[in-house]
Protein backbone atom coordinates (compact mmCIF):
# COMPACT_ATOMS: atom_id res chain seq x y z
CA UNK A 1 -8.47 -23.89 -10.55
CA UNK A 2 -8.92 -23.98 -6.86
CA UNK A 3 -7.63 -22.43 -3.52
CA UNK A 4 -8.65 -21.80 0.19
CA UNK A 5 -7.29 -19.38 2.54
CA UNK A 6 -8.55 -20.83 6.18
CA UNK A 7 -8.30 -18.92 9.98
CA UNK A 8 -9.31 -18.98 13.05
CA UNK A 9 -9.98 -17.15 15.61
CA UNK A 10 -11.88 -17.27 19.25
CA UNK A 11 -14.36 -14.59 20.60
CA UNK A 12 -12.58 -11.49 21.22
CA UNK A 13 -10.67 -12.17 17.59
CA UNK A 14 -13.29 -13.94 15.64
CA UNK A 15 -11.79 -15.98 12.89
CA UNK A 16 -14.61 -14.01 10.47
CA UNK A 17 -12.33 -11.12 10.36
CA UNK A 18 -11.29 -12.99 7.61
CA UNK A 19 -13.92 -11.77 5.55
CA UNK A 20 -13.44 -7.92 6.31
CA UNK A 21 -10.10 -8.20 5.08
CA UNK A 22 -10.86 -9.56 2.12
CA UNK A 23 -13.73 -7.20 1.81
CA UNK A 24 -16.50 -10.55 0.74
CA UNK A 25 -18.91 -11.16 2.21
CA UNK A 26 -19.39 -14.61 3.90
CA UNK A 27 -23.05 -14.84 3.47
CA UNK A 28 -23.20 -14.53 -0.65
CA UNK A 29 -21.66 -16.18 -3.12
CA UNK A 30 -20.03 -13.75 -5.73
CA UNK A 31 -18.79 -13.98 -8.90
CA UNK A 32 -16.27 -11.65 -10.48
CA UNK A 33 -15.53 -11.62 -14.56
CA UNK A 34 -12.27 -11.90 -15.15
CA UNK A 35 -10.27 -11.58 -19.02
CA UNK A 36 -10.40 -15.57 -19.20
CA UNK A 37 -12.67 -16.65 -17.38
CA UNK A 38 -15.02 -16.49 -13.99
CA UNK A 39 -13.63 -16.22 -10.65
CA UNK A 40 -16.03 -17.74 -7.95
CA UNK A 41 -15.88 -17.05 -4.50
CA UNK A 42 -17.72 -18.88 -1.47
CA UNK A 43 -17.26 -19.71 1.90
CA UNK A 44 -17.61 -23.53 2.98
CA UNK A 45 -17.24 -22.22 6.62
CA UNK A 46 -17.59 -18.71 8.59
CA UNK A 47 -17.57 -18.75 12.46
CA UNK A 48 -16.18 -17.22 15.34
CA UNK A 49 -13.74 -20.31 15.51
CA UNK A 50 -12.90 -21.40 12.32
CA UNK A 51 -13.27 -19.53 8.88
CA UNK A 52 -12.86 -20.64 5.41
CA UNK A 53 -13.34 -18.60 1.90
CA UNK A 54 -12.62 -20.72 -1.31
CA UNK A 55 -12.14 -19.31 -4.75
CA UNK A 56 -13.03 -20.97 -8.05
CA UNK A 57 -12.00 -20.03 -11.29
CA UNK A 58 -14.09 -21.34 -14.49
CA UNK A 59 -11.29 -20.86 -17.37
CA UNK A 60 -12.65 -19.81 -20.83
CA UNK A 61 -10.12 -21.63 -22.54
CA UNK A 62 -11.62 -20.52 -26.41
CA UNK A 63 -11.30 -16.77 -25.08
CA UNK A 64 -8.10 -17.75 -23.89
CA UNK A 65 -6.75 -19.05 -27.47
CA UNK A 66 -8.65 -15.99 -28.93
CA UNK A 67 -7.25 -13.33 -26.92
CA UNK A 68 -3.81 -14.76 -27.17
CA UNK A 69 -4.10 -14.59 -30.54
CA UNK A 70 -2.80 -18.18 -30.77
CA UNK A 71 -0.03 -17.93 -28.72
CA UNK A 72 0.57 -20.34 -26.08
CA UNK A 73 2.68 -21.42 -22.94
CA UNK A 74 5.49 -18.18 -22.69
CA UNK A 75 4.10 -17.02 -26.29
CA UNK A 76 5.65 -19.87 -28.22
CA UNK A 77 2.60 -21.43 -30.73
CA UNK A 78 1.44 -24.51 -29.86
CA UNK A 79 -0.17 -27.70 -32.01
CA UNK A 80 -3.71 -26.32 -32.77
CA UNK A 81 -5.49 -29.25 -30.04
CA UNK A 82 -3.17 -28.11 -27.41
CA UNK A 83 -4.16 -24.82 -27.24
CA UNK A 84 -7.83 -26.14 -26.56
CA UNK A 85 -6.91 -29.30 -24.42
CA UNK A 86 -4.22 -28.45 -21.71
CA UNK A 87 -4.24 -28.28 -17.70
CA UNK A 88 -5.26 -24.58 -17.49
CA UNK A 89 -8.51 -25.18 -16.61
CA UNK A 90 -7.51 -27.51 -13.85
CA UNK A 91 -3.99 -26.36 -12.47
CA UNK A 92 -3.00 -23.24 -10.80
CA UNK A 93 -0.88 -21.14 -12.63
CA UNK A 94 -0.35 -17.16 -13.63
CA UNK A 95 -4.36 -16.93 -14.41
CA UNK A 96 -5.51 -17.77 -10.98
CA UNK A 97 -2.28 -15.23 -9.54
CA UNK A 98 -3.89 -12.44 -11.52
CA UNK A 99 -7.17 -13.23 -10.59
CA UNK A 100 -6.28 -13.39 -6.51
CA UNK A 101 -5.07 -9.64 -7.55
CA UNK A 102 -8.50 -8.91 -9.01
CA UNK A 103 -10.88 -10.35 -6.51
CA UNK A 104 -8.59 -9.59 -3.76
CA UNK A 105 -7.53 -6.01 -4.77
CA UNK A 106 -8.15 -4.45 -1.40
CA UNK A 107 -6.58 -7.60 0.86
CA UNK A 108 -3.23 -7.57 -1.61
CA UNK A 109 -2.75 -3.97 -0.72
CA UNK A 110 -3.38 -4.04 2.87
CA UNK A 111 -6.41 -1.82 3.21
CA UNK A 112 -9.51 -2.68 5.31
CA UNK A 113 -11.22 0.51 6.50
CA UNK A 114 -13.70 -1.44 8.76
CA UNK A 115 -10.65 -3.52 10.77
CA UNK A 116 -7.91 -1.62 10.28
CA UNK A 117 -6.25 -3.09 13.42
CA UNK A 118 -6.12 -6.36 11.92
CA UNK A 119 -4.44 -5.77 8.44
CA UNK A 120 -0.69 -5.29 9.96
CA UNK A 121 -1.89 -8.66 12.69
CA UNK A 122 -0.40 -11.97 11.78
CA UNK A 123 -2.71 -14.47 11.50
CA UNK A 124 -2.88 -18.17 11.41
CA UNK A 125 -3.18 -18.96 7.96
CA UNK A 126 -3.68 -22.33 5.85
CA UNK A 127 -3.49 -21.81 1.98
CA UNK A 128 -4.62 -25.12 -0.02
CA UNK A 129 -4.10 -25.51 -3.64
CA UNK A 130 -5.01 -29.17 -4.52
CA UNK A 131 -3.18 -29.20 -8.09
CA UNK A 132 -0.09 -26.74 -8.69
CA UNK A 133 2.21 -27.09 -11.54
CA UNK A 134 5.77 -27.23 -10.02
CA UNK A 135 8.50 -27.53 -12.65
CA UNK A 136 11.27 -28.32 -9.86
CA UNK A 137 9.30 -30.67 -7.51
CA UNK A 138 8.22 -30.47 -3.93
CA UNK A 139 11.58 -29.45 -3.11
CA UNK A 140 11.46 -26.22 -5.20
CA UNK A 141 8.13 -25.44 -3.07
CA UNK A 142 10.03 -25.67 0.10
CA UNK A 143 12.78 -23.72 -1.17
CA UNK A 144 10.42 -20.89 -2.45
CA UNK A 145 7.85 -20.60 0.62
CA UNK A 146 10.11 -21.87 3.57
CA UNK A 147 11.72 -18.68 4.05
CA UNK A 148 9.43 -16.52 3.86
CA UNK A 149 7.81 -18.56 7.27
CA UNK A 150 5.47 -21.00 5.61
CA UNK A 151 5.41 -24.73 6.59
CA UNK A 152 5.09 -26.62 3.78
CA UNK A 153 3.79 -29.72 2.72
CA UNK A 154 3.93 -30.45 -0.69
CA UNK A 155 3.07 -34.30 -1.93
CA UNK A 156 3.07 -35.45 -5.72
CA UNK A 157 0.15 -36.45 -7.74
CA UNK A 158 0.04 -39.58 -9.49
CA UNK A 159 -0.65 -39.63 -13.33
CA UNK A 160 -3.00 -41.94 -12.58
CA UNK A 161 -3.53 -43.42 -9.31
CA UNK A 162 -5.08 -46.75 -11.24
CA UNK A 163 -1.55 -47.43 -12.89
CA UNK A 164 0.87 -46.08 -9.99
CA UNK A 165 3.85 -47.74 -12.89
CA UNK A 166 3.14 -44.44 -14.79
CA UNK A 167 4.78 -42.39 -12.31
CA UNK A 168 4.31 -39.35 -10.57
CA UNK A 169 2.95 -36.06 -12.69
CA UNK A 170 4.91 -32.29 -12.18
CA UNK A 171 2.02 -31.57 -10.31
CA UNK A 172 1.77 -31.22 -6.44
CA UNK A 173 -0.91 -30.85 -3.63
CA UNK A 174 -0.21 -27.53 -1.60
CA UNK A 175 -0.76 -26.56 2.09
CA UNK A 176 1.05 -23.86 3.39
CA UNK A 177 0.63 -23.01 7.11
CA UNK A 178 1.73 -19.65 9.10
CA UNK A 179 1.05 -17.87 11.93
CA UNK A 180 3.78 -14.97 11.50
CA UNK A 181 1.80 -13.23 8.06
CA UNK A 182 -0.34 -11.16 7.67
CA UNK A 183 -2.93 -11.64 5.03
CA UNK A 184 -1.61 -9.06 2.51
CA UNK A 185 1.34 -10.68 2.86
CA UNK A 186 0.39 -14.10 2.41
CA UNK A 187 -1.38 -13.10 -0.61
CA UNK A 188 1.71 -11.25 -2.52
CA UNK A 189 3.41 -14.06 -1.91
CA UNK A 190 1.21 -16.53 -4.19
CA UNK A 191 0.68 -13.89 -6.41
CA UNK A 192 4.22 -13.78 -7.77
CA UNK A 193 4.94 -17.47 -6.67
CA UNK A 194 1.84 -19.48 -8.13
CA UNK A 195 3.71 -18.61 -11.45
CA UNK A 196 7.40 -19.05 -10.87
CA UNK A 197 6.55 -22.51 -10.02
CA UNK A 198 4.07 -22.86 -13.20
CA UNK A 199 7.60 -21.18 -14.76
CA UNK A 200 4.84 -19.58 -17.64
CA UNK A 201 2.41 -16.83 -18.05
CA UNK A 202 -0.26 -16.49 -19.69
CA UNK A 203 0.20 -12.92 -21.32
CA UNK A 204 3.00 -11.59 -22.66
CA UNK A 205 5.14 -9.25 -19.91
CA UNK A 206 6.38 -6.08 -20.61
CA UNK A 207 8.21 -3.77 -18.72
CA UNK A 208 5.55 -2.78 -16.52
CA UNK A 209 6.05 -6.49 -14.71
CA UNK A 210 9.27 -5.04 -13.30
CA UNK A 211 6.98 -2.66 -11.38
CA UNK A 212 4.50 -5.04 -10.55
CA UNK A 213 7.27 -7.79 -9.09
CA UNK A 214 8.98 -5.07 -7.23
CA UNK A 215 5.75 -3.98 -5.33
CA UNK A 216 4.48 -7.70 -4.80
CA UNK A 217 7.54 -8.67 -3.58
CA UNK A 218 7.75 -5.49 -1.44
CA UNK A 219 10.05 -6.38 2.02
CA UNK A 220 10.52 -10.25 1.13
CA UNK A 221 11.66 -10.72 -2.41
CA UNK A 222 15.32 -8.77 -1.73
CA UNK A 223 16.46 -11.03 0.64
CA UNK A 224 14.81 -14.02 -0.45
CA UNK A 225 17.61 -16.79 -1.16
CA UNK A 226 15.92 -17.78 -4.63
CA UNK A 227 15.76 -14.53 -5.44
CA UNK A 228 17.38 -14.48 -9.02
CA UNK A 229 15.29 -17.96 -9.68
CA UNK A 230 12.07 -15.98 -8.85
CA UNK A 231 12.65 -12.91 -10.94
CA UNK A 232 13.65 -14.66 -13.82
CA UNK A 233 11.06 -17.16 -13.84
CA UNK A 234 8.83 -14.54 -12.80
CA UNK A 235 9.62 -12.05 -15.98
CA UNK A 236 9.20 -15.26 -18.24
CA UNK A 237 13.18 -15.17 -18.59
CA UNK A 238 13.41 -12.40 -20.29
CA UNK A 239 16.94 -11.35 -19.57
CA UNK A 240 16.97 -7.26 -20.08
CA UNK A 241 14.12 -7.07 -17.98
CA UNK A 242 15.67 -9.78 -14.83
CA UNK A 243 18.75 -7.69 -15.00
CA UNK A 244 16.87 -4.29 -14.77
CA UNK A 245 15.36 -6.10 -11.67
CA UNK A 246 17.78 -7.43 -9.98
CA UNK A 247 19.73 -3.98 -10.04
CA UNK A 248 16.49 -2.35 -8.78
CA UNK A 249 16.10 -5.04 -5.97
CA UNK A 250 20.23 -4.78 -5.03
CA UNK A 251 20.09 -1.14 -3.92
CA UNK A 252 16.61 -1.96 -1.67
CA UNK A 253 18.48 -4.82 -0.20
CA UNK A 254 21.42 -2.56 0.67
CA UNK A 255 19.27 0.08 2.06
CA UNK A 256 17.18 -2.58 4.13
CA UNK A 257 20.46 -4.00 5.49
CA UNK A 258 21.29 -0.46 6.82
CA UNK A 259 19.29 0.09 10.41
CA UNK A 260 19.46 3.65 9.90
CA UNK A 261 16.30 5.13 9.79
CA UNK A 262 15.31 6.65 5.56
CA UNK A 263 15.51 9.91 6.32
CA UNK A 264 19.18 8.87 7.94
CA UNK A 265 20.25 7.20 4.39
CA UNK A 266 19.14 10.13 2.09
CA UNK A 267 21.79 13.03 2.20
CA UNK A 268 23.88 11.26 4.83
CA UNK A 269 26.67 13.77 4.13
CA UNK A 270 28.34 15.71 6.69
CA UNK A 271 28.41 19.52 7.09
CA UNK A 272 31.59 21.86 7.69
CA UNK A 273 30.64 21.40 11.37
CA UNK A 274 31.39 17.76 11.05
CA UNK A 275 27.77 16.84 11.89
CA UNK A 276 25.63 15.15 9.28
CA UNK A 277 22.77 16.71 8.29
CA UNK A 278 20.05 13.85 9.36
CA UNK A 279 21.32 15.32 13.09
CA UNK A 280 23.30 12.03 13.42
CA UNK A 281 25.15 11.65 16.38
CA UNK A 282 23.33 14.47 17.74
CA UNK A 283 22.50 13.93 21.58
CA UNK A 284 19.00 13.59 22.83
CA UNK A 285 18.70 15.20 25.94
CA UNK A 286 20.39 18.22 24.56
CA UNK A 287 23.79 18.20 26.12
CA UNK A 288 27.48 16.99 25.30
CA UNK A 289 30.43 15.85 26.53
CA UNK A 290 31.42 19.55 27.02
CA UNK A 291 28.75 20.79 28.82
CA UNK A 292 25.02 21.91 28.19
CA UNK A 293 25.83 24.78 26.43
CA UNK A 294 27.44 23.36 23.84
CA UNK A 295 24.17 22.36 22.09
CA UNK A 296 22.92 25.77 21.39
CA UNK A 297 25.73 26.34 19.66
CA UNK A 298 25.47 23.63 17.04
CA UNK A 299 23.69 23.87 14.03
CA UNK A 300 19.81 22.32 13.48
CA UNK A 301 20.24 19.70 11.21
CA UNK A 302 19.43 20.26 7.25
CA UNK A 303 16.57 17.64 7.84
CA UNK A 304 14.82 19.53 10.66
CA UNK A 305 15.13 22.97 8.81
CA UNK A 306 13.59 21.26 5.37
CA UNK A 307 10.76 20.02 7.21
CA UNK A 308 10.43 23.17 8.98
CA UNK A 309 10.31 24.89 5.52
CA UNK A 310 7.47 22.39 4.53
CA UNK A 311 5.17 23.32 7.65
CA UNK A 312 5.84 26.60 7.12
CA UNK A 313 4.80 26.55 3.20
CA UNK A 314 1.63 24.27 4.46
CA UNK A 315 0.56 26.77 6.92
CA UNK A 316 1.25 29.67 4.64
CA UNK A 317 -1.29 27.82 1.96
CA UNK A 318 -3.92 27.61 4.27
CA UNK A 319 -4.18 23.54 3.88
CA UNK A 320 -6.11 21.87 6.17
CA UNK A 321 -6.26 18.05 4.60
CA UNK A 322 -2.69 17.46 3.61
CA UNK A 323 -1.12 14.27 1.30
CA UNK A 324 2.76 13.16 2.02
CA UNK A 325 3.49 11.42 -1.01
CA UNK A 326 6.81 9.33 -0.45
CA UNK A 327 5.78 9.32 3.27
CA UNK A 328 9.22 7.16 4.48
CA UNK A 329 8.81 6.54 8.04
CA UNK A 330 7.15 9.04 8.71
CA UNK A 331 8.53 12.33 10.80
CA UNK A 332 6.62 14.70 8.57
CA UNK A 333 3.64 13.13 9.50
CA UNK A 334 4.49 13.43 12.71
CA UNK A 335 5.39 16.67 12.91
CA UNK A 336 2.17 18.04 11.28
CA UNK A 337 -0.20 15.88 13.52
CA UNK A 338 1.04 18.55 16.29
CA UNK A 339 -0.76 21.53 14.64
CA UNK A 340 -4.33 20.86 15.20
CA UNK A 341 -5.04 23.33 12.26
CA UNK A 342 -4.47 20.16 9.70
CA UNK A 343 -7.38 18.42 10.20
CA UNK A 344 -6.70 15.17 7.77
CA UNK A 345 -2.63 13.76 7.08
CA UNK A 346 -2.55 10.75 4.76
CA UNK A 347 0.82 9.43 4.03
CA UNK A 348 1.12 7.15 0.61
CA UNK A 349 4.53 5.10 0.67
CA UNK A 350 4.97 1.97 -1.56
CA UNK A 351 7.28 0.28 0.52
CA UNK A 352 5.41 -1.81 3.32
CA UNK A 353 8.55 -1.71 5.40
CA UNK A 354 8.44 2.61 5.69
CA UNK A 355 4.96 2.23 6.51
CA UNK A 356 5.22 -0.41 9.09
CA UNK A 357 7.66 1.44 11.05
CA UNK A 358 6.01 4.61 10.48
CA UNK A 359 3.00 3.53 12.10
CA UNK A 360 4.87 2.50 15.48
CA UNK A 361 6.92 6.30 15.63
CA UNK A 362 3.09 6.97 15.51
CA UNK A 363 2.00 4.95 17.97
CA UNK A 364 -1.08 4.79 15.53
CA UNK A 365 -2.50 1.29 17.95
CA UNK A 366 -2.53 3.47 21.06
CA UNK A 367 -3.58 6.56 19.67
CA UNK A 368 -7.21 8.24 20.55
CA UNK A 369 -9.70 7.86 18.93
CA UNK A 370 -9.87 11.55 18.08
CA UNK A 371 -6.45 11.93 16.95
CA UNK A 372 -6.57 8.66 15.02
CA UNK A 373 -9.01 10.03 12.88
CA UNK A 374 -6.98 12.52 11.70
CA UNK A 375 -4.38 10.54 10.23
CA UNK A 376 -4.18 7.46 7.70
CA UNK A 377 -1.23 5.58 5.87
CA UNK A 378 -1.80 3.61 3.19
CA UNK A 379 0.56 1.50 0.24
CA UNK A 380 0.44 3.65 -3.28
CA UNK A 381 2.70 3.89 -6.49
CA UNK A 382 3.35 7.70 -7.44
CA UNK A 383 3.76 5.89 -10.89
CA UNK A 384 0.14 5.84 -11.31
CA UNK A 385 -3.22 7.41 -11.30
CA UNK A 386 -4.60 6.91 -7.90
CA UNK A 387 -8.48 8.41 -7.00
CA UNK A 388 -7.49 7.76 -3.23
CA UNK A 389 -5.53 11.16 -3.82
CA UNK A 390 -8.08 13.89 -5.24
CA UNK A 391 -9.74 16.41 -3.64
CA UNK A 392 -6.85 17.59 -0.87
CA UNK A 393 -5.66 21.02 -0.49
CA UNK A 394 -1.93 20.20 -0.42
CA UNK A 395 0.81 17.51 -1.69
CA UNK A 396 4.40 17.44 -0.46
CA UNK A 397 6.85 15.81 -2.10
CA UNK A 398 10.00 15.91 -0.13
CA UNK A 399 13.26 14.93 -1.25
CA UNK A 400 10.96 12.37 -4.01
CA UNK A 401 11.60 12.95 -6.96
CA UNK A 402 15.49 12.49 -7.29
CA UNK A 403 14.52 8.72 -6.59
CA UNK A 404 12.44 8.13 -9.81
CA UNK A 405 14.06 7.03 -13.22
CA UNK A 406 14.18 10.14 -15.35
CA UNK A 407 12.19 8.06 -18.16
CA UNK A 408 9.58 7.75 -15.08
CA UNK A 409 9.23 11.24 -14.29
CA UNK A 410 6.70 12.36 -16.23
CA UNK A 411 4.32 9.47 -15.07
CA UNK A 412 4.65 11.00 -11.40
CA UNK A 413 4.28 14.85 -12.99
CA UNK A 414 0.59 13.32 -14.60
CA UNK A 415 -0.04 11.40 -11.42
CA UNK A 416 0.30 14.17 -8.93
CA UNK A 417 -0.11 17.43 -10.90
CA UNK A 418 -2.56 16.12 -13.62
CA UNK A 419 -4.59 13.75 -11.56
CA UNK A 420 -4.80 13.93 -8.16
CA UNK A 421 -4.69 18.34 -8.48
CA UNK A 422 -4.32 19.30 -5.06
CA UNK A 423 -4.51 23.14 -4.74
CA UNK A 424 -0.68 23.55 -3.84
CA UNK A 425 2.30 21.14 -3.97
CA UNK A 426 5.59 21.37 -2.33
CA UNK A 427 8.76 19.59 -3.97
CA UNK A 428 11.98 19.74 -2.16
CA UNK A 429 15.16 17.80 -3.69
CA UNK A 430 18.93 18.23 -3.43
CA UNK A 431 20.85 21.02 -5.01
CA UNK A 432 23.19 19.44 -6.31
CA UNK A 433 25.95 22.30 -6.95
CA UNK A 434 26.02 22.77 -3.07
CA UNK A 435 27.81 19.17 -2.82
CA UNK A 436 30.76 20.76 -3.02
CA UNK A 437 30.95 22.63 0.37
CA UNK A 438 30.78 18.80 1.85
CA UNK A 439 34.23 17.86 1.94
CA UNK A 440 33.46 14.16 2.99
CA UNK A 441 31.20 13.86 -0.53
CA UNK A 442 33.93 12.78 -3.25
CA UNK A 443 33.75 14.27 -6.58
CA UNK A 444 30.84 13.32 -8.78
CA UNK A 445 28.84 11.58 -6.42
CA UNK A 446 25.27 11.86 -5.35
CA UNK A 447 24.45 12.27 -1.96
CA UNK A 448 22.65 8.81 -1.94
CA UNK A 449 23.05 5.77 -3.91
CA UNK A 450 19.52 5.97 -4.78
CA UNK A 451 19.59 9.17 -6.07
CA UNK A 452 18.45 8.71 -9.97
CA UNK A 453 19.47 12.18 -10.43
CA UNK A 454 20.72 15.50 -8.70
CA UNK A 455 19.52 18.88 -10.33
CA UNK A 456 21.33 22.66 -10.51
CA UNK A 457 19.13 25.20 -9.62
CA UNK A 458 18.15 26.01 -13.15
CA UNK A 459 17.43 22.43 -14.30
CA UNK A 460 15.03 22.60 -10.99
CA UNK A 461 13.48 25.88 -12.23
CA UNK A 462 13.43 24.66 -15.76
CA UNK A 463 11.23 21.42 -14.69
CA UNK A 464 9.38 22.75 -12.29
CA UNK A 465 8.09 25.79 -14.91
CA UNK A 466 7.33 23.16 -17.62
CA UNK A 467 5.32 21.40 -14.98
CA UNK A 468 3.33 24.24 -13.66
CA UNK A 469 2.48 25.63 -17.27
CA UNK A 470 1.70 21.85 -18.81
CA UNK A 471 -1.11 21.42 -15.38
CA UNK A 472 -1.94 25.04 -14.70
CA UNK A 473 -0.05 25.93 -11.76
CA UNK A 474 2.07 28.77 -11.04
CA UNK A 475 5.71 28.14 -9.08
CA UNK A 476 7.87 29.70 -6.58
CA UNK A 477 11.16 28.66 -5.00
CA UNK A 478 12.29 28.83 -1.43
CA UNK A 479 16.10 28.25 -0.63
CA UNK A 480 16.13 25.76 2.56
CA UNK A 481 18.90 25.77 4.49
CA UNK A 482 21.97 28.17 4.66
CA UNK A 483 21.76 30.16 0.93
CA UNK A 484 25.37 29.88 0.04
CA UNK A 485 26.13 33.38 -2.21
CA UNK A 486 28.12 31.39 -4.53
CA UNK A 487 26.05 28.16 -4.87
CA UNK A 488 22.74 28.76 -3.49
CA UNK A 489 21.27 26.24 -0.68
CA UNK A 490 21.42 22.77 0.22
CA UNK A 491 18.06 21.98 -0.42
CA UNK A 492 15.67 23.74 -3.00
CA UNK A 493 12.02 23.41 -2.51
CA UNK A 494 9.13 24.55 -5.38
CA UNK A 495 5.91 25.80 -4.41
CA UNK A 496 3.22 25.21 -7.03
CA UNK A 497 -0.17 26.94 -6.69
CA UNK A 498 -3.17 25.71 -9.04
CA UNK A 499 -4.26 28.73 -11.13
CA UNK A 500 -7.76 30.84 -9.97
CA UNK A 501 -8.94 29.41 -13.31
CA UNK A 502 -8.01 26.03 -12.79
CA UNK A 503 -9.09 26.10 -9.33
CA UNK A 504 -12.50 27.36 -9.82
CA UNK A 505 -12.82 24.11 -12.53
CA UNK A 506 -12.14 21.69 -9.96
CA UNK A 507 -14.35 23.12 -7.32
CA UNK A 508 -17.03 23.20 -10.16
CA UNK A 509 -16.32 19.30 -10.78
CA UNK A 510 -16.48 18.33 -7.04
C-alpha cells in the first residue's frame, strides 16, 4: 500500500513544515511495526518550495490470516487461498487507515509543539493513493471528499491494460487537492474514508469504533451529506452500533447549527427575572433602555457566579498549574489567565470546533510571548487515560459530567481521579430539583438536550463520596448561585482534595 501527502511552501513558510507536523524527520528513513505489517516512511522530496513524505506499508499477510484467526473480509471465512492471495498487500484499505493513525499519531490530533502556529494553518495539500478499492466508483469518491473541500480526480484502473476488453477493475487512482485543510484535518478524513470506500475492515469493530468515528469525524462528519453511507460503511454495517451513531452525531449537528456560543446552549433557561442565566440579552456597555442604573440592579448571570465559584475554589487550593477538562470555548480559561498567580492553564476539549474558537476569544496568535507560555489547548477524550494530564495541582470539571452516558461515567471517574490525580478537583453540574423555580423549563425536562442526566443533591453527594473514597480523596460541596431554602441552588459544585497519604505517594513517585 502506498500514499503521499505533498506541500509547498516559499521562504518565510517553507514547505518543510511539513515534516514538523508530522513529527518525521525528512532526513531518515523510519520504519514503524505495525499489528500486520511494516509501515515505511521516506521523503522523495524536502525543500523550502516543494515537500513530499511517502508512506509504505509491507503487509504480513500470514500474520494477517493468523491474527484473524481465519476470518476474512468483514469477518465472514473465506476459501483457504484467498485468505493468502488477495489485494491487501497492494490496495489501500482499513490497514493503511490505522496505520496513518499510528505513524501519524501526533499530526491526526493536531499537536506540534515546535510549530504550533501552523497546525490550525490551511495548507496546500496533494494526497496520492495510486490503487484504492472503491466499491461505488469514481463517483462515490467525489461524493465522499468533494464536500469536505477536496478536488478530486479519481480515474479507473484497467484489469489489465494488455486486454483493455476485460474492463475496468473497482479500483481507482486518487489525487485529492486542497488548500482550505489543515493537515490534521486532511488526515481524519482518510482515516475514516480509506475504509468506507474499501466498505471492509480488517478487525472486527466493537463499540469502541463509535468513539473513534465520532472523534475522527470531529466538525465534518455531522453535516457531511453521505453521512449515514459513511457511518454505516464505516461500523462494517452493523446496525445497533450506526443507529447509536447517528443519534450521537444528530444532537452535535443541532448544537453546531445553533451560533450561540456552548456555554449559551447549556442551561439556556431563564430566571424569575426573565433573564437567562448565560447573561443573554444582557447589554455590553452596561446600560439599558431605561437608563444606566438599571444594570446594577439586575442579577449576574448563573454562568458568571459558577465560574466565579471555580476561581474562588482554585485560589483557595493554592493551584498554580491548573487543567480545564471539557474546556468549551473557553471563558474559564480566560478568566484565570487574568490572575498571574496560575502560572500554567491547559484546556483539553475533544471537539476541534470549541477549541478553534476558543483560541481566537484568546487571541492565542497575537498573544506575547510571555503570556503565551502560560497557556495551551489541546484535543483529548476524558474517556481515556491520558499522561498529558498528570502531575497538575488542580482539575475543573464544570458543568461535564451531565454530558457523559451514565454507562461512561466511571471511565471519566478512572481517567481523572485514578489517573491523571491532580491534588484537588472541582465538579460543578446542574441541580436538578431547582428546575422547578424556572417557569419557562416544562416539566421533566433537562436544561439541555445534551444533558445525559440531571442529579438531586443527594445522588450528587452519593457519587461524589463513592468517588473520593474509591481514589483517596476527601469531598466538600459549595452551593453556587442563590441557595433556595426549599431546593437548594442552581448549580452544585464538589470539591475533592487528594488525601495527605495519597498525596505524599504521588510526590514520592514524581
Amino acid at each position: 500500500m502506498f500514499l503521499t501527502i505533498s506541500t509547498t511552501g516559499d521562504e518565510k513558510t517553507p514547505a518543510t513544515d511539513l515534516s514538523f507536523l508530522l513529527h518525521k524527520h525528512p532526513d531518515n528513513a523510519q520504519a514503524f511495526s505495525t499489528s500486520y505489517g511494516t509501515a515505511h516512511v521516506v521523503y522523495p522530496r524536502a525543500d523550502a518550495e516543494c515537500c513530499t513524505v511517502a508512506m509504505l506499508l509491507e503487509v504480513d499477510t500470514t500474520a494477517l490470516v493468523r491474527r484473524g484467526k481465519g476470518k476474512g473480509r468483514g469477518g465472514a471465512p473465506d476459501a483457504a487461498l484467498a485468505q493468502y492471495v488477495n489485494d491487501r498487500p497492494y490496495a489501500a484499505s482499513s490497514l493503511l487507515a490505522v496505520a496513518l493513525s499510528r505513524v501519524f499519531s501526533s499530526a491526526i490530533r493536531g499537536v506540534c509543539n515546535a510549530r504550533p502556529e501552523r497546525v490550525q494553518q490551511p495548507l496546500p495539500l496533494r494526497v496520492e493513493i495510486p490503487a484504492l478499492p472503491a466499491r461505488g466508483g469514481p463517483d462515490l469518491v467525489c461524493r465522499l471528499f468533494e464536500p469536505l473541500g477536496w478536488t478530486v480526480a479519481a480515474e479507473r484502473v484497467a484489469l489489465d491494460r494488455e486486454f483493455p476488453e476485460w474492463g475496468d477493475s473497482r479500483y481507482v487512482g486518487l489525487v485529492l487537492e486542497s488548500d482550505r485543510l489543515t493537515l490534521a484535518e486532511a488526515l481524519r478524513h482518510l482515516y475514516v474514508l480509506l475504509p468506507v470506500l474499501d466498505d471492509a475492515k480488517h478487525y472486527w469493530v466493537s463499540a469502541d469504533e463509535v468513539d473513534k468515528l465520532l472523534r475522527a469525524g470531529e466538525g465534518w462528519l455531522p453535516t457531511h451529506p453521505e453521512q449515514k453511507l459513511i457511518t454505516s460503511r464505516y461500523l462494517s454495517r452493523r446496525w445497533s452500533l450506526t443507529r447509536q451513531a447517528m443519534e450521537r452525531l444528530e444532537l452535535v449537528r443541532l448544537a453546531e447549527a445553533d451560533d450561540s456560543e456552548v456555554e449559551d446552549l447549556d442551561n439556556a433557561v431563564q430566571d424569575e427575572t426573565g433573564t437567562d442565566e448565560t447573561g443573554n440579552g444582557e447589554s455590553t456597555t452596561g446600560e439599558t433602555a431605561t437608563g444606566e442604573g438599571a444594570a446594577e440592579d439586575r442579577p449576574v448571570p448563573l454562568a458568571v457566579q459558577r465560574r466565579d465559584a471555580v476561581v474562588a475554589a482554585l485560589k483557595e487550593s493554592g493551584a498554580a498549574r491548573v487543567l480545564d477538562l471539557g474546556c468549551g470555548q473557553g471563558q474559564l480559561v480566560q478568566a484565570l489567565l487574568k490572575d498571574p498567580r496560575f502560572t500554567e492553564i491547559v484546556g483539553v476539549d475533544v471537539s476541534v470546533r470549541a477549541l478553534t474558537i476558543a483560541s481566537r476569544r484568546l487571541k492565542l496568535d497575537r498573544m506575547g510571548e510571555r503570556q503565551a507560555s502560560r497557556v495551551r489547548l489541546f484535543q483529548g477524550s476524558l474517556a481515556y487515560t491520558d499522561n498529558r494530564l498528570k502531575g497538575y495541582d488542580a482539575a475543573v470539571l464544570s458543568e461535564v459530567v451531565e454530558h457523559v452516558d451514565l454507562p461512561r461515567l466511571p471511565a471519566l471517574e478512572y481517567a481523572v481521579f485514578g489517573s491523571a490525580r491532580p491534588r484537588t478537583v472541582l465538579v460543578t453540574t446542574p441541580n436538578v430539583e431547582y428546575n422547578v423555580r424556572w417557569e419557562t423549563l416544562p416539566a421533566g425536562h433537562a436544561r439541555h438536550g445534551d444533558h445525559r442526566f440531571e442529579w438531586t443533591r443527594e445522588e450528587f453527594r452519593a457519587w461524589a463520596g463513592r468517588v473520593a473514597e474509591l481514589h483517596g480523596y476527601t469531598v466538600e460541596f459549595i452551593p453556587v448561585g442563590p441557595d433556595d431554602p426549599e431546593v437548594g441552588p442552581p448549580t452544585q459544585m464538589a470539591v475533592f482534595t487528594l488525601t495527605a497519604k495519597d498525596s505524599t505517594k504521588e510526590e514520592k513517585a514524581a
